[in-house]
C-alpha atoms as a PDB file:
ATOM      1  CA  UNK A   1      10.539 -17.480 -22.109  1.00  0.00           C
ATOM      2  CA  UNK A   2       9.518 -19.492 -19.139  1.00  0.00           C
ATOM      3  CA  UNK A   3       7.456 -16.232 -17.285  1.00  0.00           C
ATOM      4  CA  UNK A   4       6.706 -18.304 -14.190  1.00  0.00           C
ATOM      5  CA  UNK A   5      10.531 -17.957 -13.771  1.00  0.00           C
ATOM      6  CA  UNK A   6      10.667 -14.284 -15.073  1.00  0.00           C
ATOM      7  CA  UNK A   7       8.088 -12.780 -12.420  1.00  0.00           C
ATOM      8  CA  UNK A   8       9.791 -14.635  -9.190  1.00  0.00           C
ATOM      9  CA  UNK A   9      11.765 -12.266  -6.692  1.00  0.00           C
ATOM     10  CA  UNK A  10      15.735 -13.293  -6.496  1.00  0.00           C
ATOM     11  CA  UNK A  11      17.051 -11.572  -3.797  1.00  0.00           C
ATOM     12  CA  UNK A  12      20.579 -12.342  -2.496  1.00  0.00           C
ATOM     13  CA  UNK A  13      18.983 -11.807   1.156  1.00  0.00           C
ATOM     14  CA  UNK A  14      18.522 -15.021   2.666  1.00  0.00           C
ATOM     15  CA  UNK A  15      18.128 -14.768   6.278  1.00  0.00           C
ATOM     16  CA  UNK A  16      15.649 -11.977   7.484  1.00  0.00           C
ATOM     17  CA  UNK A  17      16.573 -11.166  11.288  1.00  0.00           C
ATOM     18  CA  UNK A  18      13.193 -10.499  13.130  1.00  0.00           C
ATOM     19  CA  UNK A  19      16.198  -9.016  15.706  1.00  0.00           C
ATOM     20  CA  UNK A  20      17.738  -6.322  13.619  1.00  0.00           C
ATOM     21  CA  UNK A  21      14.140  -5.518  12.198  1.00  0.00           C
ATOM     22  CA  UNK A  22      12.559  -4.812  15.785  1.00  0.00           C
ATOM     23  CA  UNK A  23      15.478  -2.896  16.418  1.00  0.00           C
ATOM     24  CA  UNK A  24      15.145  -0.746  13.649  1.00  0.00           C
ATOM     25  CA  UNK A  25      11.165  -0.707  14.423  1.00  0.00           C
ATOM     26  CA  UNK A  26      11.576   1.028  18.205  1.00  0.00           C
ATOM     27  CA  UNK A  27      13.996   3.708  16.617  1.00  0.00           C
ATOM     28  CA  UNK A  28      11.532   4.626  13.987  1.00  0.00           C
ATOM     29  CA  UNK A  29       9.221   4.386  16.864  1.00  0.00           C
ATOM     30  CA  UNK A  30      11.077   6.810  19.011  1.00  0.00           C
ATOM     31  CA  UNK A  31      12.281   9.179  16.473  1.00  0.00           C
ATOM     32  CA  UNK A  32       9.368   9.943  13.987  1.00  0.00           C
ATOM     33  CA  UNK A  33      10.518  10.669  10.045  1.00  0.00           C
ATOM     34  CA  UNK A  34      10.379  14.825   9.524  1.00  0.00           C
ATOM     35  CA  UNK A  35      11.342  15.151   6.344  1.00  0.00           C
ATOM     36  CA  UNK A  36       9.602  18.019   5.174  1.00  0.00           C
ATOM     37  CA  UNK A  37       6.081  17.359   3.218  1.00  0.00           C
ATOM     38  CA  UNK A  38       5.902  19.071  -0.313  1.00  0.00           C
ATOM     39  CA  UNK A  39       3.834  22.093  -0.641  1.00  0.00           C
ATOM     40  CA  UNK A  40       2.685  20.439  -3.313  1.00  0.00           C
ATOM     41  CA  UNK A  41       1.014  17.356  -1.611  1.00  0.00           C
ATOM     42  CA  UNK A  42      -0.216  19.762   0.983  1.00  0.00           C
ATOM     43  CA  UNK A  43      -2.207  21.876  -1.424  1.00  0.00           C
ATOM     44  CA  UNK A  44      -3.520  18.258  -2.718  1.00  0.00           C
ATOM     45  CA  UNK A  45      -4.729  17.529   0.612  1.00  0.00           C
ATOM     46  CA  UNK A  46      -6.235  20.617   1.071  1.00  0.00           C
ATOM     47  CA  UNK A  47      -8.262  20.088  -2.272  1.00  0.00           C
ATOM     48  CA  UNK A  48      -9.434  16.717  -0.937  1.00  0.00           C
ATOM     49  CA  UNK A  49     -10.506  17.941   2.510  1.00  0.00           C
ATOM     50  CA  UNK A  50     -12.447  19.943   0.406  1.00  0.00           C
ATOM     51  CA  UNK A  51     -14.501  17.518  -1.520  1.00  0.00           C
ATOM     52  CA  UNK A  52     -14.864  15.144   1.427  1.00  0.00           C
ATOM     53  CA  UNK A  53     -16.708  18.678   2.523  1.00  0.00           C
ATOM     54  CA  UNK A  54     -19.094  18.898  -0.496  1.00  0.00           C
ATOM     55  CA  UNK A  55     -19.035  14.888  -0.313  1.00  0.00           C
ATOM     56  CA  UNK A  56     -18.533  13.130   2.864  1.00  0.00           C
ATOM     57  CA  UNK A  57     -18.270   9.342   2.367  1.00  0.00           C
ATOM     58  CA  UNK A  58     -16.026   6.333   4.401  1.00  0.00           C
ATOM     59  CA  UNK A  59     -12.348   6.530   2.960  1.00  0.00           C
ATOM     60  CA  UNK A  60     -10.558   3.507   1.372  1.00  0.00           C
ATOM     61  CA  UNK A  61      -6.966   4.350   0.202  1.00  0.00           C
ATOM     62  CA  UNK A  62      -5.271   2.618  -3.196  1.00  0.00           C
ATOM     63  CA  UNK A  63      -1.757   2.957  -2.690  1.00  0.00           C
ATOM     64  CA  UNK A  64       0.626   2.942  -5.678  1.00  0.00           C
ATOM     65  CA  UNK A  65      -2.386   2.323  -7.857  1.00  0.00           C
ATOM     66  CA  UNK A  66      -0.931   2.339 -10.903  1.00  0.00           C
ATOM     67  CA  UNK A  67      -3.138   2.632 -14.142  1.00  0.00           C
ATOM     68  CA  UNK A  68      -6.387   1.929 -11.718  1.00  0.00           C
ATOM     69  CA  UNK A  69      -7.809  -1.702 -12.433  1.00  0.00           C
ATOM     70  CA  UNK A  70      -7.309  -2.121  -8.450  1.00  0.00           C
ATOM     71  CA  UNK A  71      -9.575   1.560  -7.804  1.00  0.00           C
ATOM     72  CA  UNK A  72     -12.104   0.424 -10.242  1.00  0.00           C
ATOM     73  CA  UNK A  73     -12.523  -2.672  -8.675  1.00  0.00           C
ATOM     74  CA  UNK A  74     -12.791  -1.020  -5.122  1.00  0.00           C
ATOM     75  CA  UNK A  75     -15.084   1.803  -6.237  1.00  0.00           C
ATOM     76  CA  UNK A  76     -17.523  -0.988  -7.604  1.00  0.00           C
ATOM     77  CA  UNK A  77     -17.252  -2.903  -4.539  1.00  0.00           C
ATOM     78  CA  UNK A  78     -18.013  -0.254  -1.971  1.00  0.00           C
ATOM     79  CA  UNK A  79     -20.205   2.114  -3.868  1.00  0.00           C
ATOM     80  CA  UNK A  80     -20.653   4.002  -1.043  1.00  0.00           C
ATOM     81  CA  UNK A  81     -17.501   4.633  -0.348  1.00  0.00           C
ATOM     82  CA  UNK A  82     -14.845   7.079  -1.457  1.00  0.00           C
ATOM     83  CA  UNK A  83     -11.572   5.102  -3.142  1.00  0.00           C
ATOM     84  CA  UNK A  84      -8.498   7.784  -2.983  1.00  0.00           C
ATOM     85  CA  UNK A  85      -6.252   6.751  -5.450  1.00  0.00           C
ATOM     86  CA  UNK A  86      -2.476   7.582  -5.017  1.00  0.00           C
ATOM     87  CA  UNK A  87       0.367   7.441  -7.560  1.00  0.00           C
ATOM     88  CA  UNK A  88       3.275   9.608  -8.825  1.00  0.00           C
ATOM     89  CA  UNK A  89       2.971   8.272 -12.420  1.00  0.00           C
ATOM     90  CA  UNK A  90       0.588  11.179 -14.691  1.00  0.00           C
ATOM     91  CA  UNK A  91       1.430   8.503 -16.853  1.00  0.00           C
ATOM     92  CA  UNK A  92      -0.296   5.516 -15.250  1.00  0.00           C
ATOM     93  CA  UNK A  93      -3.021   7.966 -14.175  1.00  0.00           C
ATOM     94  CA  UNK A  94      -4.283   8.773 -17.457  1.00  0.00           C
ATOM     95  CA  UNK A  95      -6.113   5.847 -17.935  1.00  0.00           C
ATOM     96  CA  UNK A  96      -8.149   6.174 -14.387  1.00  0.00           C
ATOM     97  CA  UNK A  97      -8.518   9.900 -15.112  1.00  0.00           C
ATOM     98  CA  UNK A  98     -10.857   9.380 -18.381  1.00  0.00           C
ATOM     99  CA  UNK A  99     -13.116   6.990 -16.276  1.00  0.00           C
ATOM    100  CA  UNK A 100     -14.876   9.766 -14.313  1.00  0.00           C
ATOM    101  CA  UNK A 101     -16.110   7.579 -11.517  1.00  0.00           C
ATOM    102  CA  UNK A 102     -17.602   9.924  -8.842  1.00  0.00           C
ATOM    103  CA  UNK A 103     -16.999   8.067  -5.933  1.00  0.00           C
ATOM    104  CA  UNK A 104     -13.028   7.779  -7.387  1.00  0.00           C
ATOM    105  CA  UNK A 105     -10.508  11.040  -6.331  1.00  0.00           C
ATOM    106  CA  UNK A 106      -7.272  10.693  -7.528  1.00  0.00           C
ATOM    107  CA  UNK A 107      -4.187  11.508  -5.849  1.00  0.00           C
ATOM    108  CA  UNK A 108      -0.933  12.514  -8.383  1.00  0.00           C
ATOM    109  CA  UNK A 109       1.661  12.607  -5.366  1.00  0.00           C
ATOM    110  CA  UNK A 110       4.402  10.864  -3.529  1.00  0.00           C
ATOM    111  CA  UNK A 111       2.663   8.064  -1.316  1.00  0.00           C
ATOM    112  CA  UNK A 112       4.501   8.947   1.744  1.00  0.00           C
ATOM    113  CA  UNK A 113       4.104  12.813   1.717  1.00  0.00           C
ATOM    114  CA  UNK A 114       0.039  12.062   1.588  1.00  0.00           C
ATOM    115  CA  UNK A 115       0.136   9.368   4.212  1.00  0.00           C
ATOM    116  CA  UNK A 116       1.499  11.418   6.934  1.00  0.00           C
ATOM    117  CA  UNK A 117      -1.027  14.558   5.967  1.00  0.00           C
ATOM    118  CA  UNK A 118      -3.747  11.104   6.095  1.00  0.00           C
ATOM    119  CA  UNK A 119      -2.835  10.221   9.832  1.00  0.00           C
ATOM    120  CA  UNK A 120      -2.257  13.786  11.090  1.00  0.00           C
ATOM    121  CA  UNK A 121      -6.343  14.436  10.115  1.00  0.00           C
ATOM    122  CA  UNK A 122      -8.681  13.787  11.777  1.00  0.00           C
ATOM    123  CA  UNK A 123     -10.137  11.525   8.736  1.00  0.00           C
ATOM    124  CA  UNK A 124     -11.191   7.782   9.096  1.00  0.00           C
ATOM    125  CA  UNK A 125      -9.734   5.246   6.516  1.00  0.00           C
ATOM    126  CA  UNK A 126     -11.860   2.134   6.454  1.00  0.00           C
ATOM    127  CA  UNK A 127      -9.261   0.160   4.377  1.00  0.00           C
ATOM    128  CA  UNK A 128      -6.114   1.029   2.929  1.00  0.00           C
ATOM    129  CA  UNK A 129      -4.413  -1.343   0.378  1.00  0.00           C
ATOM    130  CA  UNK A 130      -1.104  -1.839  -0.937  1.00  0.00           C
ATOM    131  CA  UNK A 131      -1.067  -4.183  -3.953  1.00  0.00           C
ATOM    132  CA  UNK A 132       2.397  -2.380  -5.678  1.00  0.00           C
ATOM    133  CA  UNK A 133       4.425  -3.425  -2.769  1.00  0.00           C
ATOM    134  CA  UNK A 134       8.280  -1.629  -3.042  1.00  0.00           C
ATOM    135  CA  UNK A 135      10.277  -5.459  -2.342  1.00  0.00           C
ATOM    136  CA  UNK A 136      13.533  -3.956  -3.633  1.00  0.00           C
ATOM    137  CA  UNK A 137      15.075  -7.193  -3.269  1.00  0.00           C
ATOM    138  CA  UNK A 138      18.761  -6.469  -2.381  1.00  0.00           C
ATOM    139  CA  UNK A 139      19.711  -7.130   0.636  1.00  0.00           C
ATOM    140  CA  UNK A 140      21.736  -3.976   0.815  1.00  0.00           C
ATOM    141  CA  UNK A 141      18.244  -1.845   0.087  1.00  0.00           C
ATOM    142  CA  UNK A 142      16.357  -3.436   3.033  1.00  0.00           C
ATOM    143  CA  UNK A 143      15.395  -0.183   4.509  1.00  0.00           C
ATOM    144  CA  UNK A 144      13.598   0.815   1.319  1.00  0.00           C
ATOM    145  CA  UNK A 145      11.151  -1.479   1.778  1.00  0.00           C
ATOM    146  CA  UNK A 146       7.896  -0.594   3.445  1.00  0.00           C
ATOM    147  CA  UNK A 147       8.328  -2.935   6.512  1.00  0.00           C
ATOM    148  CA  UNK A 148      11.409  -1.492   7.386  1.00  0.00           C
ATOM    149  CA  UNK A 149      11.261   1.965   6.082  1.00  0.00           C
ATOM    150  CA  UNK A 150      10.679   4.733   8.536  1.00  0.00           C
ATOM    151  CA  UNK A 151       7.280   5.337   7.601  1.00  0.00           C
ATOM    152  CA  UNK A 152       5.868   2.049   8.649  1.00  0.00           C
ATOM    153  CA  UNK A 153       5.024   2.550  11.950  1.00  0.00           C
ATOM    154  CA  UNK A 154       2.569   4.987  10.941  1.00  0.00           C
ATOM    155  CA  UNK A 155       2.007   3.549   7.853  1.00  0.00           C
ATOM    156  CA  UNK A 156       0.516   0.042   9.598  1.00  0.00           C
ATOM    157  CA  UNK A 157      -1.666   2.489  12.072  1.00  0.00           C
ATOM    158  CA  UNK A 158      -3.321   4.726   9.240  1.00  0.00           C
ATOM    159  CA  UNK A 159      -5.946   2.792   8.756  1.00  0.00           C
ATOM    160  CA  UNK A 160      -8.783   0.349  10.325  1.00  0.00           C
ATOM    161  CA  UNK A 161      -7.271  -2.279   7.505  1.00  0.00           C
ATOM    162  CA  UNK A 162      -3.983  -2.290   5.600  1.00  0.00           C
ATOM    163  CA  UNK A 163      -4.157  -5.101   2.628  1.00  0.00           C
ATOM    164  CA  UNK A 164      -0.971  -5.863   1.538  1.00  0.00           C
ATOM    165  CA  UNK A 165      -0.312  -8.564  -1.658  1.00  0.00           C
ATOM    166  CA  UNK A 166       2.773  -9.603  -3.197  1.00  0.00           C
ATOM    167  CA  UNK A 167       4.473 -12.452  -4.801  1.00  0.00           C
ATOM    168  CA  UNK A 168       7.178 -12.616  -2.060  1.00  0.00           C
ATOM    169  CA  UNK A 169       6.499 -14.499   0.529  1.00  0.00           C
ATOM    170  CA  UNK A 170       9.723 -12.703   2.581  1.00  0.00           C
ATOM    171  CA  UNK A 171       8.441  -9.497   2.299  1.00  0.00           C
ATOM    172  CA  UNK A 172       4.795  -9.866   3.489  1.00  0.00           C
ATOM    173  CA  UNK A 173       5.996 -12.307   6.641  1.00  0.00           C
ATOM    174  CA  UNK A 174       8.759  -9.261   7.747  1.00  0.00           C
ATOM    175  CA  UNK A 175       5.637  -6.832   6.985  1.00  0.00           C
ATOM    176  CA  UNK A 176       3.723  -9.042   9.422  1.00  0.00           C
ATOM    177  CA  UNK A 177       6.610  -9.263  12.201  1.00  0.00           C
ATOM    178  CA  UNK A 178       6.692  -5.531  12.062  1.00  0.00           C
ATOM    179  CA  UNK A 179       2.788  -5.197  12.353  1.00  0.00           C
ATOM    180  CA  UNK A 180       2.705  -7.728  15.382  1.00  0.00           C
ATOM    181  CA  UNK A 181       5.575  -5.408  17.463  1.00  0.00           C
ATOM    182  CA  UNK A 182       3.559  -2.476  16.718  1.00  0.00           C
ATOM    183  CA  UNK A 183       0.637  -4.543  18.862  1.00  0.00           C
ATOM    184  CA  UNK A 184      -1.818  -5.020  15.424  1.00  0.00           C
ATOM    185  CA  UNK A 185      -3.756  -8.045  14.618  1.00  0.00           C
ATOM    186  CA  UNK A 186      -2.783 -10.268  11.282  1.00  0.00           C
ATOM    187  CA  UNK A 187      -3.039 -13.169   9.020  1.00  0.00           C
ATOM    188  CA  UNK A 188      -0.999 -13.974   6.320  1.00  0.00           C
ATOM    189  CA  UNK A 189      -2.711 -16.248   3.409  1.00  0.00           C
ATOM    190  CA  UNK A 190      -2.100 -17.713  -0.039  1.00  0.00           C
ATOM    191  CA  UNK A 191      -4.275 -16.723  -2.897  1.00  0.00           C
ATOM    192  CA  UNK A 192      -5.342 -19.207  -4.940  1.00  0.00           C
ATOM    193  CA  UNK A 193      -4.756 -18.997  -8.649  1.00  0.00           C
ATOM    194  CA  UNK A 194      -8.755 -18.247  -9.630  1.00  0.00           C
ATOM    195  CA  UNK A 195      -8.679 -15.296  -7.409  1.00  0.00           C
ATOM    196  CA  UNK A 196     -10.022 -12.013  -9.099  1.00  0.00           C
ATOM    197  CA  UNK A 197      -6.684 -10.232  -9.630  1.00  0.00           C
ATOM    198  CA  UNK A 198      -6.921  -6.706  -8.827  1.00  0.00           C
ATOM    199  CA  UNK A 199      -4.101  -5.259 -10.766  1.00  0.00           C
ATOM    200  CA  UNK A 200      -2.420  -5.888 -13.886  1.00  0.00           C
ATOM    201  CA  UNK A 201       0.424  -7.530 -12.369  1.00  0.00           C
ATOM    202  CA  UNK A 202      -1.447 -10.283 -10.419  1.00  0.00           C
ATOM    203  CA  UNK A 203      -3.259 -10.645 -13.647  1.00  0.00           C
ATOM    204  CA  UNK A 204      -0.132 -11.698 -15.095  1.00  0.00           C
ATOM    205  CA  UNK A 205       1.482 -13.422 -11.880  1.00  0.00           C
ATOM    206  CA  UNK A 206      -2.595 -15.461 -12.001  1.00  0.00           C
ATOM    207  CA  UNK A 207      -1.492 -16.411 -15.839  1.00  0.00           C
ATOM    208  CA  UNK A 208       1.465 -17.478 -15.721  1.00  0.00           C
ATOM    209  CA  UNK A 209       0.982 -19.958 -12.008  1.00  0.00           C
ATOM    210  CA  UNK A 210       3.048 -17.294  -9.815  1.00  0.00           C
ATOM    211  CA  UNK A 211       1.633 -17.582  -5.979  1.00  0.00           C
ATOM    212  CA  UNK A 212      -0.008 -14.444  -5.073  1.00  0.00           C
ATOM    213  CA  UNK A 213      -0.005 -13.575  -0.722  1.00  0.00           C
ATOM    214  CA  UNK A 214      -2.232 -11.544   1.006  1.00  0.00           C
ATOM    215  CA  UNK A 215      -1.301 -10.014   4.323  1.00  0.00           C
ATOM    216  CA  UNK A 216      -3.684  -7.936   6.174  1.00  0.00           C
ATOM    217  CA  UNK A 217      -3.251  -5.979   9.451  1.00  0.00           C
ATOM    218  CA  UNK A 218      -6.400  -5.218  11.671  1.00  0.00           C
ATOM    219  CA  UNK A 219      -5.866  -1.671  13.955  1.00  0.00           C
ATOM    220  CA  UNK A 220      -8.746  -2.441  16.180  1.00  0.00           C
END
């Protein structure tokens, strides 16, 4: 199998309008999402407010984290820092679980529940990261992408830095349109092959020659 091919996005959208997407940016603008939180990720916020109590540190978020390679990375990198590790999956958790880092909390919840109880604190996120990006490459399922979801105007303000990396080039420049209406600094890059890769996907997107992009979005 030629897995260069196998890990490239096909998506049957070929034109992204910067139009529509503004559009769709000042409604979510104007008209924030209320779906209701769960009680559950409410009671997991609670226990985290908690600990930051016992243990105050700076905050850097790992978004979709997955089985942890990108948290254990981060929580080496800023030891002083504590890395909040997000994901639905018990599954994919397991392995970050039997790790133990103290300067590691992990989050079991839906992503978007705990980012709004994030920006409604009064807590400071130093750096969040998004390195399992949702590309959902039909065009018809546009508006399930993070960009363009309604989340993403608050999403692209939680944080001093949002790092986002994917191997779709159309997602991460309609991430950056969307970050540039909402008045945020960016840059947009390409990764070069010998990077580090932070999660098990780029590790096998670096082996097999797939480009890697790295978008991130300064809230100054």
């Amino acid at each position: 199998m030629d897995y260069h091919d196998f890990y490239q996005i096909r998506s049957n959208q070929v034109v992204f309008s910067d139009v529509k997407l503004k559009s769709t940016i000042r409604k979510y603008c104007a008209h924030p999402y209320q779906r209701p939180i769960s009680a559950r990720a409410v009671r997991q916020f609670e226990h985290l407010l908690e600990h930051l109590h016992r243990f105050p540190r700076p905050i850097i978020v790992d978004s979709g984290c997955g089985k942890g390679k990108s948290s254990q990375i981060l929580a080496q990198s800023y030891p002083d820092h504590l890395v909040i590790a997000i994901d639905q999956s018990e599954y994919r958790l397991r392995s970050l679980r039997s790790l133990q880092a103290d300067n590691i909390y992990i989050v079991q919840e839906n992503c978007i529940d705990f980012w709004r109880l994030l920006s409604a604190s009064d807590l400071i996120i130093d750096m969040h990261l998004l390195l399992y990006p949702n590309p959902w490459p039909k065009k018809r399922h546009e508006n399930r992408r993070w960009y363009a979801h309604p989340i993403a105007p608050l999403l692209l303000n939680m944080s001093r830095l949002t790092i986002m990396r994917s191997n779709w080039l159309a997602y991460l420049q309609a991430s950056a349109v969307v970050a540039n209406q909402l008045g945020l600094c960016h840059s947009l890059e390409s990764l070069p092959n010998l990077i580090e890769p932070m999660t098990h996907f780029e590790a096998k997107y670096c082996q097999h020659h797939v480009s890697l992009y790295q978008l991130k979005i300064i809230n100054i």
